[in-house]
PDB file of N, CA and C in Angstrom:
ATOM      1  N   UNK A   1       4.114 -85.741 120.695  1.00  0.00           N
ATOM      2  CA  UNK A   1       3.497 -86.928 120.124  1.00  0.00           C
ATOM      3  C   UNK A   1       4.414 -87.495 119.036  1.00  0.00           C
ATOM      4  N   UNK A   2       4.739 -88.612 118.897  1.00  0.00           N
ATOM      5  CA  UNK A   2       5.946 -89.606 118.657  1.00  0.00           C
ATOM      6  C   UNK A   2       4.715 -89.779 117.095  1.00  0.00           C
ATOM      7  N   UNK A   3       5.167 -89.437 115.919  1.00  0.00           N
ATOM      8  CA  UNK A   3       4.485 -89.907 114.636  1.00  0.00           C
ATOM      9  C   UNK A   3       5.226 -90.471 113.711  1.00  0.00           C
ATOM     10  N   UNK A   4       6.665 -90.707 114.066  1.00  0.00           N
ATOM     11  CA  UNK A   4       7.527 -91.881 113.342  1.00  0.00           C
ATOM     12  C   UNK A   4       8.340 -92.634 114.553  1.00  0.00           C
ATOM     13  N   UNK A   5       7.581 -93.830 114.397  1.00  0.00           N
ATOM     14  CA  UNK A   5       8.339 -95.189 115.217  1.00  0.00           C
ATOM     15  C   UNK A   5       9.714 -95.232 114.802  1.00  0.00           C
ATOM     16  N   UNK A   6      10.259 -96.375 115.717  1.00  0.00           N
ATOM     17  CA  UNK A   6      11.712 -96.724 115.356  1.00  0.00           C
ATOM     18  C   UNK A   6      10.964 -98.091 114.746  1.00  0.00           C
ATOM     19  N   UNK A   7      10.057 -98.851 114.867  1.00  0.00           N
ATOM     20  CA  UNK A   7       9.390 -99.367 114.051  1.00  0.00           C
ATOM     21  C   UNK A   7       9.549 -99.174 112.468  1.00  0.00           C
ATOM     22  N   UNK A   8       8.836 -98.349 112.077  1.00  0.00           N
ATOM     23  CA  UNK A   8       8.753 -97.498 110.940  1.00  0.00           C
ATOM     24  C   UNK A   8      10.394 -97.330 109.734  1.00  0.00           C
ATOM     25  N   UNK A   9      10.619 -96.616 110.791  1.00  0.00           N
ATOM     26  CA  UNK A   9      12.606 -96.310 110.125  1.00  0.00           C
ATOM     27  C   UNK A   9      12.944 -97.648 110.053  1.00  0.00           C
ATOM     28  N   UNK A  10      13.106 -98.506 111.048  1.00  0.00           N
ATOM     29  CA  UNK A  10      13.396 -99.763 110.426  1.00  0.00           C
ATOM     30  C   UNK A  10      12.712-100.492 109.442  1.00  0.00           C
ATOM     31  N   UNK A  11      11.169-100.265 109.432  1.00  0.00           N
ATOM     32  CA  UNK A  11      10.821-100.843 108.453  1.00  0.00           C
ATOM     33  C   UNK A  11      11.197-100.413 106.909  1.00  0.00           C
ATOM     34  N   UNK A  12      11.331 -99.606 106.718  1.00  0.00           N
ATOM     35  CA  UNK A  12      11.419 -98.525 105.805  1.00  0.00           C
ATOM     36  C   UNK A  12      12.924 -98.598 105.289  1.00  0.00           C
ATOM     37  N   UNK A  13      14.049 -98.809 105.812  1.00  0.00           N
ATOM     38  CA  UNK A  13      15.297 -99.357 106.260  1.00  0.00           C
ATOM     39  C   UNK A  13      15.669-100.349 105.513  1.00  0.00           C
ATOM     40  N   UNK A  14      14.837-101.101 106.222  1.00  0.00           N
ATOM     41  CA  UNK A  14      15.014-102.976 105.411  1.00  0.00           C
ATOM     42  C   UNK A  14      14.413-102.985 103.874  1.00  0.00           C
ATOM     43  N   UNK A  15      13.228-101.940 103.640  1.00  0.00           N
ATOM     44  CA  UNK A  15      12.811-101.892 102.112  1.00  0.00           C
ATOM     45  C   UNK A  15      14.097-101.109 101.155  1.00  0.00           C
ATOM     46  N   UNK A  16      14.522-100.687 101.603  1.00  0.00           N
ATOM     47  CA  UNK A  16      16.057 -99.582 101.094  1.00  0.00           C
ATOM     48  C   UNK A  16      17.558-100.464 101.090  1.00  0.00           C
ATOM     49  N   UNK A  17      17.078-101.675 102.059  1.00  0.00           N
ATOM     50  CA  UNK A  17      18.376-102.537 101.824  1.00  0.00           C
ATOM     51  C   UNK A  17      19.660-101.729 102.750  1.00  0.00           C
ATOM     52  N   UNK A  18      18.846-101.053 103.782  1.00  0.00           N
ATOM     53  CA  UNK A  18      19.826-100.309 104.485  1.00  0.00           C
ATOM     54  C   UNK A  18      20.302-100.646 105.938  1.00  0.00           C
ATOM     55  N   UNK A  19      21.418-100.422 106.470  1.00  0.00           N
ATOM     56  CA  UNK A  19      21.856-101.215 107.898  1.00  0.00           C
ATOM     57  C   UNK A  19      21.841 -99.931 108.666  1.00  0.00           C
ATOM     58  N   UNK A  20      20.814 -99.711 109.795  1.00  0.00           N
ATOM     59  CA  UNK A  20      21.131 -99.049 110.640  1.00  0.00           C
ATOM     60  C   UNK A  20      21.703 -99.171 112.149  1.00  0.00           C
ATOM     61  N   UNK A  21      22.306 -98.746 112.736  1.00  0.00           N
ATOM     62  CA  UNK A  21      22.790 -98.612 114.362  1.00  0.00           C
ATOM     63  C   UNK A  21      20.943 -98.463 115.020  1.00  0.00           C
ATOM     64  N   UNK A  22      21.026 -99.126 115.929  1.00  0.00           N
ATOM     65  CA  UNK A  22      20.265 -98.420 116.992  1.00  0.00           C
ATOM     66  C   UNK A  22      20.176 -97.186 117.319  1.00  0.00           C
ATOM     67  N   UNK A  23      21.541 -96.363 117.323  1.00  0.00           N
ATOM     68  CA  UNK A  23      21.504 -95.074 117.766  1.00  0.00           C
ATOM     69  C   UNK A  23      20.940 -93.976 116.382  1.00  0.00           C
ATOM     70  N   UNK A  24      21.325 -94.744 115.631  1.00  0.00           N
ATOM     71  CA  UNK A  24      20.934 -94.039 113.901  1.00  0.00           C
ATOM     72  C   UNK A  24      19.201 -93.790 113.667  1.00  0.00           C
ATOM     73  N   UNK A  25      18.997 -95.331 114.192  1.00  0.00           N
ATOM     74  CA  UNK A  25      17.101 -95.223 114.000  1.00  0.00           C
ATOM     75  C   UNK A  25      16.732 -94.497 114.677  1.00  0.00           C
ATOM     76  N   UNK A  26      16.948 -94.392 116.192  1.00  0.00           N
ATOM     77  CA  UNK A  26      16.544 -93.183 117.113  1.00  0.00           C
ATOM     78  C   UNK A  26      16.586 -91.744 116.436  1.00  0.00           C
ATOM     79  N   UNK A  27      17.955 -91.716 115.786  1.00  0.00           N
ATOM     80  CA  UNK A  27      18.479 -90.828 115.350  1.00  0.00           C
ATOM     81  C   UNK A  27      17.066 -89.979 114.518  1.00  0.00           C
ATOM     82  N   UNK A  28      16.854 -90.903 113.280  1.00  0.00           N
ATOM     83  CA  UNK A  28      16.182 -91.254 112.170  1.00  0.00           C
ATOM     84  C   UNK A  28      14.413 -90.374 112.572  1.00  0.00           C
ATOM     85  N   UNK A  29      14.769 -91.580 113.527  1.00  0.00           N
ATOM     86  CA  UNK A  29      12.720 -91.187 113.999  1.00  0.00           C
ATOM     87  C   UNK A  29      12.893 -89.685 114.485  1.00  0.00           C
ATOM     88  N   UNK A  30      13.527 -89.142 115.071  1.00  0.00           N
ATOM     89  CA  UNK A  30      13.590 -87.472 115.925  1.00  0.00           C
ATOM     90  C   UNK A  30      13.666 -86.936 114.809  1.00  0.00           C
ATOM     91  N   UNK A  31      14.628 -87.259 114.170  1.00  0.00           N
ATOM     92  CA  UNK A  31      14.174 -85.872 112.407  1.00  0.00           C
ATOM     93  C   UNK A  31      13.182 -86.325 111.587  1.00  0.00           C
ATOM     94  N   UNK A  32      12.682 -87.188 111.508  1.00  0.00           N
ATOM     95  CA  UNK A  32      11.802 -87.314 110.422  1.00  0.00           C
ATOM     96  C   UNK A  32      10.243 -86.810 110.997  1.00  0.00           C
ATOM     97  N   UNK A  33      10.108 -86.966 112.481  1.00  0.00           N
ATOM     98  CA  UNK A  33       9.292 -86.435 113.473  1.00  0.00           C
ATOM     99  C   UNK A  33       8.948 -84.978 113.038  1.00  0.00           C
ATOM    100  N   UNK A  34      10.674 -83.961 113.436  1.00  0.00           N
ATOM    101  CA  UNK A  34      10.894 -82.973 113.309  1.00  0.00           C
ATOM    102  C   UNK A  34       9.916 -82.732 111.619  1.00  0.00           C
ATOM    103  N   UNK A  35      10.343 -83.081 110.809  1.00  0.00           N
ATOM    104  CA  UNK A  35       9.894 -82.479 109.461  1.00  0.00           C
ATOM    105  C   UNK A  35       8.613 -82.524 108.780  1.00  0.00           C
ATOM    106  N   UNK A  36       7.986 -83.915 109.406  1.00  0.00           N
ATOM    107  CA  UNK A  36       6.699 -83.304 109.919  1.00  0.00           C
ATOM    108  C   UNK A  36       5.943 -82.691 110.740  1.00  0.00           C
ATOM    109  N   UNK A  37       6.542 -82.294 111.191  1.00  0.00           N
ATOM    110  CA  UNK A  37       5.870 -80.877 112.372  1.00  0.00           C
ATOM    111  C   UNK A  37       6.303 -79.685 111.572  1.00  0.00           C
ATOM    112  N   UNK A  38       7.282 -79.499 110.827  1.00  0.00           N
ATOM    113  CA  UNK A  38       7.824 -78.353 110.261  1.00  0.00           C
ATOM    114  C   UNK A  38       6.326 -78.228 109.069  1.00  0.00           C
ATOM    115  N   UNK A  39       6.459 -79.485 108.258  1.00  0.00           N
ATOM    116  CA  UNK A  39       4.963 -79.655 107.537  1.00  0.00           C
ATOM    117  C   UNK A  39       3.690 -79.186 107.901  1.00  0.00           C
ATOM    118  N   UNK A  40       3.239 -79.767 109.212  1.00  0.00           N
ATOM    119  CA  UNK A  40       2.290 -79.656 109.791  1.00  0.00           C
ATOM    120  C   UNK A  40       1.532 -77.762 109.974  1.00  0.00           C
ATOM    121  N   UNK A  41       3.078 -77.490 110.202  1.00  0.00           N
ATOM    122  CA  UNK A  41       3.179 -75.722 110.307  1.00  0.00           C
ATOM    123  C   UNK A  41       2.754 -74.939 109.213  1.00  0.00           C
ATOM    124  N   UNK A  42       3.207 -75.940 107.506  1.00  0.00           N
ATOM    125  CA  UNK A  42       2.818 -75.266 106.734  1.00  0.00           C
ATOM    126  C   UNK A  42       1.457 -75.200 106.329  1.00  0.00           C
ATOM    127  N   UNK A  43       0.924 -75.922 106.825  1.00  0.00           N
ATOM    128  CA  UNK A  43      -0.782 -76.134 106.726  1.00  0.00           C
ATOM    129  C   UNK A  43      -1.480 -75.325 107.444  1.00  0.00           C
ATOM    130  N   UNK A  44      -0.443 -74.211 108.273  1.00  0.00           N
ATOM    131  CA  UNK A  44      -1.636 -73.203 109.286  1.00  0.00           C
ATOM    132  C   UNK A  44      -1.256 -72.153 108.504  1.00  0.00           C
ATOM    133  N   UNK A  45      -0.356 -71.733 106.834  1.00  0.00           N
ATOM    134  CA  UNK A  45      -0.538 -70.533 106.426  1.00  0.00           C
ATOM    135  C   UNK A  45      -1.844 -70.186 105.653  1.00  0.00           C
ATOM    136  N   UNK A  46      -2.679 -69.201 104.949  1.00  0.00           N
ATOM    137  CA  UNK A  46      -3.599 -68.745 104.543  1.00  0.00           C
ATOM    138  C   UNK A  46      -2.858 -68.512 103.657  1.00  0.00           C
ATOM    139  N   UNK A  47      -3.552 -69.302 102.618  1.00  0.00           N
ATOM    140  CA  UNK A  47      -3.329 -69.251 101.417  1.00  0.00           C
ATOM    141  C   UNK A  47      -4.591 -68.833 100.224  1.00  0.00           C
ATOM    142  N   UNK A  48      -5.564 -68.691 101.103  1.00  0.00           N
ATOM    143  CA  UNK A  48      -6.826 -68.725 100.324  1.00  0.00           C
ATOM    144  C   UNK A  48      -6.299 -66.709  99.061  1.00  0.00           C
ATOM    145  N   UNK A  49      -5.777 -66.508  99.380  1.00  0.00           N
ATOM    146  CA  UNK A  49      -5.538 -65.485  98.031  1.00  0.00           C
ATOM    147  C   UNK A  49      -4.452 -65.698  97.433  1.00  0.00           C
ATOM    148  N   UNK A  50      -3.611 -66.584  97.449  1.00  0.00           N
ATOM    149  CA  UNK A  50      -2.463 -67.149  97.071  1.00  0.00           C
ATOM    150  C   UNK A  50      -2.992 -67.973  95.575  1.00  0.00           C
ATOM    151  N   UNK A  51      -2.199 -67.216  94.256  1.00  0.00           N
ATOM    152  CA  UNK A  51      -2.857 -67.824  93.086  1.00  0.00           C
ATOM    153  C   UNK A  51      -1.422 -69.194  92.650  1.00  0.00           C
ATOM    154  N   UNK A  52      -2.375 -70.267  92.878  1.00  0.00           N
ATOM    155  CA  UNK A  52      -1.249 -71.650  92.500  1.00  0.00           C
ATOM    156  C   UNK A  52      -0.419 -71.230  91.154  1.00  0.00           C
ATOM    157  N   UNK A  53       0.953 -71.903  91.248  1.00  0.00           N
ATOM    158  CA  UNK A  53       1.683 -71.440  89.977  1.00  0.00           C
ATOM    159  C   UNK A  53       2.923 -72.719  90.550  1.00  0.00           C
ATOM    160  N   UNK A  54       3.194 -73.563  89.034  1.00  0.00           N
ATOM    161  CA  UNK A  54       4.243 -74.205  89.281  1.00  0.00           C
ATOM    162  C   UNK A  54       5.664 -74.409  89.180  1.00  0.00           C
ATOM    163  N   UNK A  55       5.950 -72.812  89.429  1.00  0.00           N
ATOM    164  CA  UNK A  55       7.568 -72.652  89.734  1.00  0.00           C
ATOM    165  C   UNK A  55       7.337 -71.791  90.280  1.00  0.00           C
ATOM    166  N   UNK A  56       8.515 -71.333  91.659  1.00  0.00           N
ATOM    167  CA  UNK A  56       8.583 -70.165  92.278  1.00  0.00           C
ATOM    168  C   UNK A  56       8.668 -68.743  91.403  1.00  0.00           C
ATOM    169  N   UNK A  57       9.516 -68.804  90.590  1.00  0.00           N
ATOM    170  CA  UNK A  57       9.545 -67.288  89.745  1.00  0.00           C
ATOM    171  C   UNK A  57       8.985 -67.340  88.199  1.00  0.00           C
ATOM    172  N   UNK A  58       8.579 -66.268  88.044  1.00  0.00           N
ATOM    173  CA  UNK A  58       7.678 -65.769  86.978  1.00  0.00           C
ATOM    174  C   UNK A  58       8.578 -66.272  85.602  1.00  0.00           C
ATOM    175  N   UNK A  59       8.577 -67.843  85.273  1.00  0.00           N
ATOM    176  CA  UNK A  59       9.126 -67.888  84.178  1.00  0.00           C
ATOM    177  C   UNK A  59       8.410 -67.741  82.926  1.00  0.00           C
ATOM    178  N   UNK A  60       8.974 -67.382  81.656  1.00  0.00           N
ATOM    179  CA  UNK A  60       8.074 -67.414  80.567  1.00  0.00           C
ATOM    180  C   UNK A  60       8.928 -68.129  79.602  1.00  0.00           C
ATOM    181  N   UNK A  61       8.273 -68.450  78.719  1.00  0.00           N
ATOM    182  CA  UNK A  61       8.619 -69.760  77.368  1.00  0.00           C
ATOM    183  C   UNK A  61       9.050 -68.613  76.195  1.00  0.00           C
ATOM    184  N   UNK A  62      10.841 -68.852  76.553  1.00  0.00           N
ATOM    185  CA  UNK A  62      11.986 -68.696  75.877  1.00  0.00           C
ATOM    186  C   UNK A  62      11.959 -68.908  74.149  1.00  0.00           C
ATOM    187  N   UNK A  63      11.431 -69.399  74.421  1.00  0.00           N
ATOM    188  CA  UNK A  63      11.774 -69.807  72.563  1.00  0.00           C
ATOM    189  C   UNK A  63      11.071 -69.309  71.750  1.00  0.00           C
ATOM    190  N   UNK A  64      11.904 -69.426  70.322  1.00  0.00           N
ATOM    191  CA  UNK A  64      11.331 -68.383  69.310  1.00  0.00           C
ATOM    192  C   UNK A  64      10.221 -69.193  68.730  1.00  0.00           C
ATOM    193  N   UNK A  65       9.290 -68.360  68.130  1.00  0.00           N
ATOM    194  CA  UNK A  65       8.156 -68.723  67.373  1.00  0.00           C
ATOM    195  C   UNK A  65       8.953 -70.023  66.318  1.00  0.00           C
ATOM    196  N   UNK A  66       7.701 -71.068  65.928  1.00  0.00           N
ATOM    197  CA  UNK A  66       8.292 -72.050  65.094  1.00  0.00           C
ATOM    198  C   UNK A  66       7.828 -71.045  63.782  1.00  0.00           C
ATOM    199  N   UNK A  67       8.680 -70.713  62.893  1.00  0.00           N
ATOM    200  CA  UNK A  67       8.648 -70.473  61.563  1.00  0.00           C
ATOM    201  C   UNK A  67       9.339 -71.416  60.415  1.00  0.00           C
ATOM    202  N   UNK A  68       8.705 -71.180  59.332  1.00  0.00           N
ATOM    203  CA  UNK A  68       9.022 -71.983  58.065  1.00  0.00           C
ATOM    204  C   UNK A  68      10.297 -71.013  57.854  1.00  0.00           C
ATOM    205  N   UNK A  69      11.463 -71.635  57.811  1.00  0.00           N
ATOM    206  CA  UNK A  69      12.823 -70.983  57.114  1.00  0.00           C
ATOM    207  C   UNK A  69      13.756 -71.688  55.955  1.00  0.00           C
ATOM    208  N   UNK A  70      13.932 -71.321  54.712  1.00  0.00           N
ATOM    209  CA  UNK A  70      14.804 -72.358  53.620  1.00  0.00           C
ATOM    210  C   UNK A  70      15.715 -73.150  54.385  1.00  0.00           C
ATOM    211  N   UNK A  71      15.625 -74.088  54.103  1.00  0.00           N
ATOM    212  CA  UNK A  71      16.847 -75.438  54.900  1.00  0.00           C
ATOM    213  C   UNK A  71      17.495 -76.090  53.677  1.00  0.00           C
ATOM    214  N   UNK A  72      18.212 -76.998  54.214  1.00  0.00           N
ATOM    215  CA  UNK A  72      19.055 -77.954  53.105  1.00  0.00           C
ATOM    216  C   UNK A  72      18.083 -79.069  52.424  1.00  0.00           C
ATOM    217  N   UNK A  73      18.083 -78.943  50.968  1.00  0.00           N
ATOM    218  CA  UNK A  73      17.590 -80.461  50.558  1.00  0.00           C
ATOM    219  C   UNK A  73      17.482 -81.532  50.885  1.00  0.00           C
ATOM    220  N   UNK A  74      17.469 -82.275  50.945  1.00  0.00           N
ATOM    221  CA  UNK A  74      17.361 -84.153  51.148  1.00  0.00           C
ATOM    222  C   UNK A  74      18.569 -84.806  50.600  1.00  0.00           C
ATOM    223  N   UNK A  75      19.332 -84.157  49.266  1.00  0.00           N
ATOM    224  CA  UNK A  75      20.195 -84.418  48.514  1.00  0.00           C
ATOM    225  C   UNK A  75      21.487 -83.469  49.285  1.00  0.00           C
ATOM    226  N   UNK A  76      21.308 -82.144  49.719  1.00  0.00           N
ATOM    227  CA  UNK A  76      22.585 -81.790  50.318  1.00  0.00           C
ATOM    228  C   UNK A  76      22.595 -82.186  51.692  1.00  0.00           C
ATOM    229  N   UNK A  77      21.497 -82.434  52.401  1.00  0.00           N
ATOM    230  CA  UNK A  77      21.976 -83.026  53.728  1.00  0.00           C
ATOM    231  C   UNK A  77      22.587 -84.616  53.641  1.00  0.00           C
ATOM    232  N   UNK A  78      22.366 -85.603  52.601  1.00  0.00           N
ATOM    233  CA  UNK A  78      23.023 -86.793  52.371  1.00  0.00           C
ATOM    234  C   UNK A  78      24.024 -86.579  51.635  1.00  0.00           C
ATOM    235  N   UNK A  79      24.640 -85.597  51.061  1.00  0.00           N
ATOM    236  CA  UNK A  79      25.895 -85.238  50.137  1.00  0.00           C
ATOM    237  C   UNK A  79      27.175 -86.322  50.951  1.00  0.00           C
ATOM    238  N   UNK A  80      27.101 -85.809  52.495  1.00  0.00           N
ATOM    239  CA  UNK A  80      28.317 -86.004  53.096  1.00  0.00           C
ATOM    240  C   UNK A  80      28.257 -87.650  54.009  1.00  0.00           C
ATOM    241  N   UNK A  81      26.708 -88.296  54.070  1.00  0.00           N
ATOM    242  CA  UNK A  81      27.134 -89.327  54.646  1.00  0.00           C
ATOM    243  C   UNK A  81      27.580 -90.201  54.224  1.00  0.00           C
ATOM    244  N   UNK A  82      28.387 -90.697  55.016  1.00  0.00           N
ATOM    245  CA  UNK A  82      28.913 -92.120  54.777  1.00  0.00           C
ATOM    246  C   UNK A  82      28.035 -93.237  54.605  1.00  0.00           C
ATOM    247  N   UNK A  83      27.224 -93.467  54.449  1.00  0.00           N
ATOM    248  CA  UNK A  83      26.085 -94.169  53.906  1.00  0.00           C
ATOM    249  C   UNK A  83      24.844 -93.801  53.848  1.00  0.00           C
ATOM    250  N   UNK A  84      23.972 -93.967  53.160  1.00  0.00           N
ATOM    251  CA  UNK A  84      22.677 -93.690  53.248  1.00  0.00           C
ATOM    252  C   UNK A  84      21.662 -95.124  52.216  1.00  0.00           C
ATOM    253  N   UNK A  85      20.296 -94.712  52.305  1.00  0.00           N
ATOM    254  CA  UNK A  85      19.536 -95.945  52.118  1.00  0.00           C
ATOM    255  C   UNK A  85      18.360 -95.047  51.574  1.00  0.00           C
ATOM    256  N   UNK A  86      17.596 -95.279  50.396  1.00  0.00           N
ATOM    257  CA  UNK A  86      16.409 -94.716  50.465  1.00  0.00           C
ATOM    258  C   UNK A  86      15.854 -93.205  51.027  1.00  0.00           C
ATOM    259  N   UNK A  87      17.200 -92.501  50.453  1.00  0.00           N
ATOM    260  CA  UNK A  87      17.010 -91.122  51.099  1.00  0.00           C
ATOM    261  C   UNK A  87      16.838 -90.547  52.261  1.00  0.00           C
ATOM    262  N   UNK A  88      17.483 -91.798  53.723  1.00  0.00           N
ATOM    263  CA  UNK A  88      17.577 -91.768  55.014  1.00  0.00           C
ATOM    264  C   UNK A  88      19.512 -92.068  54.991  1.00  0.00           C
ATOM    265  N   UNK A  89      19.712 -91.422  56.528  1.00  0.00           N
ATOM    266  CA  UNK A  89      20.754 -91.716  56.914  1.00  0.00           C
ATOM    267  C   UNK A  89      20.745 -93.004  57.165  1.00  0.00           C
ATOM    268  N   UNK A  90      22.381 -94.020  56.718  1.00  0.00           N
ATOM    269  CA  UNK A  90      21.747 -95.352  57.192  1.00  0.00           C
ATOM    270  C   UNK A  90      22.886 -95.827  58.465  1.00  0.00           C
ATOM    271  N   UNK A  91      22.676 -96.276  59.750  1.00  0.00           N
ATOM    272  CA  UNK A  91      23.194 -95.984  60.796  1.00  0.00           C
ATOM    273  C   UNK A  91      23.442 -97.963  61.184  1.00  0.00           C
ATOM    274  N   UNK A  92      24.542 -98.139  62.093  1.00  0.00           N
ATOM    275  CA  UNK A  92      24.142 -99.264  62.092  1.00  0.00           C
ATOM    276  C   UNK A  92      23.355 -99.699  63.646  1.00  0.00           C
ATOM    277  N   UNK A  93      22.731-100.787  63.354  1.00  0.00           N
ATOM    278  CA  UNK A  93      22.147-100.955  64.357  1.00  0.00           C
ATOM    279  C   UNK A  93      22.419-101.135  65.848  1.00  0.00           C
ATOM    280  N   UNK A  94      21.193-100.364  67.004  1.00  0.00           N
ATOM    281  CA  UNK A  94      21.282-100.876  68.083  1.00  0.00           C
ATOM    282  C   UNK A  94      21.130-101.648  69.014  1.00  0.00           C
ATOM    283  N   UNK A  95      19.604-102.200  68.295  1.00  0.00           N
ATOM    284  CA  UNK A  95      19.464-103.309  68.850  1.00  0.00           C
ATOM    285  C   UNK A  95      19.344-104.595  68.230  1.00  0.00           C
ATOM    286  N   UNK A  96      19.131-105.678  68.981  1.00  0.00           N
ATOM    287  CA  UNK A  96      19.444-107.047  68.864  1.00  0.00           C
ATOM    288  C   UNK A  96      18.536-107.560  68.308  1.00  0.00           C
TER     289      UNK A  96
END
């Protein structure tokens, strides 16, 4: 059963601004066919004990706890710029 036209690929084609061969769309429709049937396949596994998770491997959140640690003043982090304004870095502008 044929579930992507050469219809379709061309339509789909012309929204992409793309030039295909005749032999390409044919081409086009047989794999895109193919990969939904490959799809279709994945819908007959049993998943009902399968617990959802959104990455394949067991990642966990890397980073260190946020703690309060002594930092630089306001006065030694502006020591060195080349300009400043009101106790901000003063940068020049980007936009218009």
């Amino acid at each position: 059963m044929e579930r992507i036209t050469k219809d379709q690929v061309k339509h789909v084609a012309n929204l992409a601004r793309l030039d295909f061969t005749e032999k390409e769309i044919e081409q086009y429709a047989v794999q895109l066919d193919e990969i939904i049937s490959f799809a279709e396949k994945l819908n007959e596994i049993d998943t009902e004990n399968v617990e959802p998770t959104s990455h394949v491997l067991d990642v966990r959140n890397v980073l260190r706890e946020d703690e309060v640690k002594p930092s630089l003043s306001r006065d030694e982090s502006l020591k060195n710029a080349p300009d400043q304004k009101d106790g901000q870095f003063k940068v020049p502008s980007v936009l218009e």
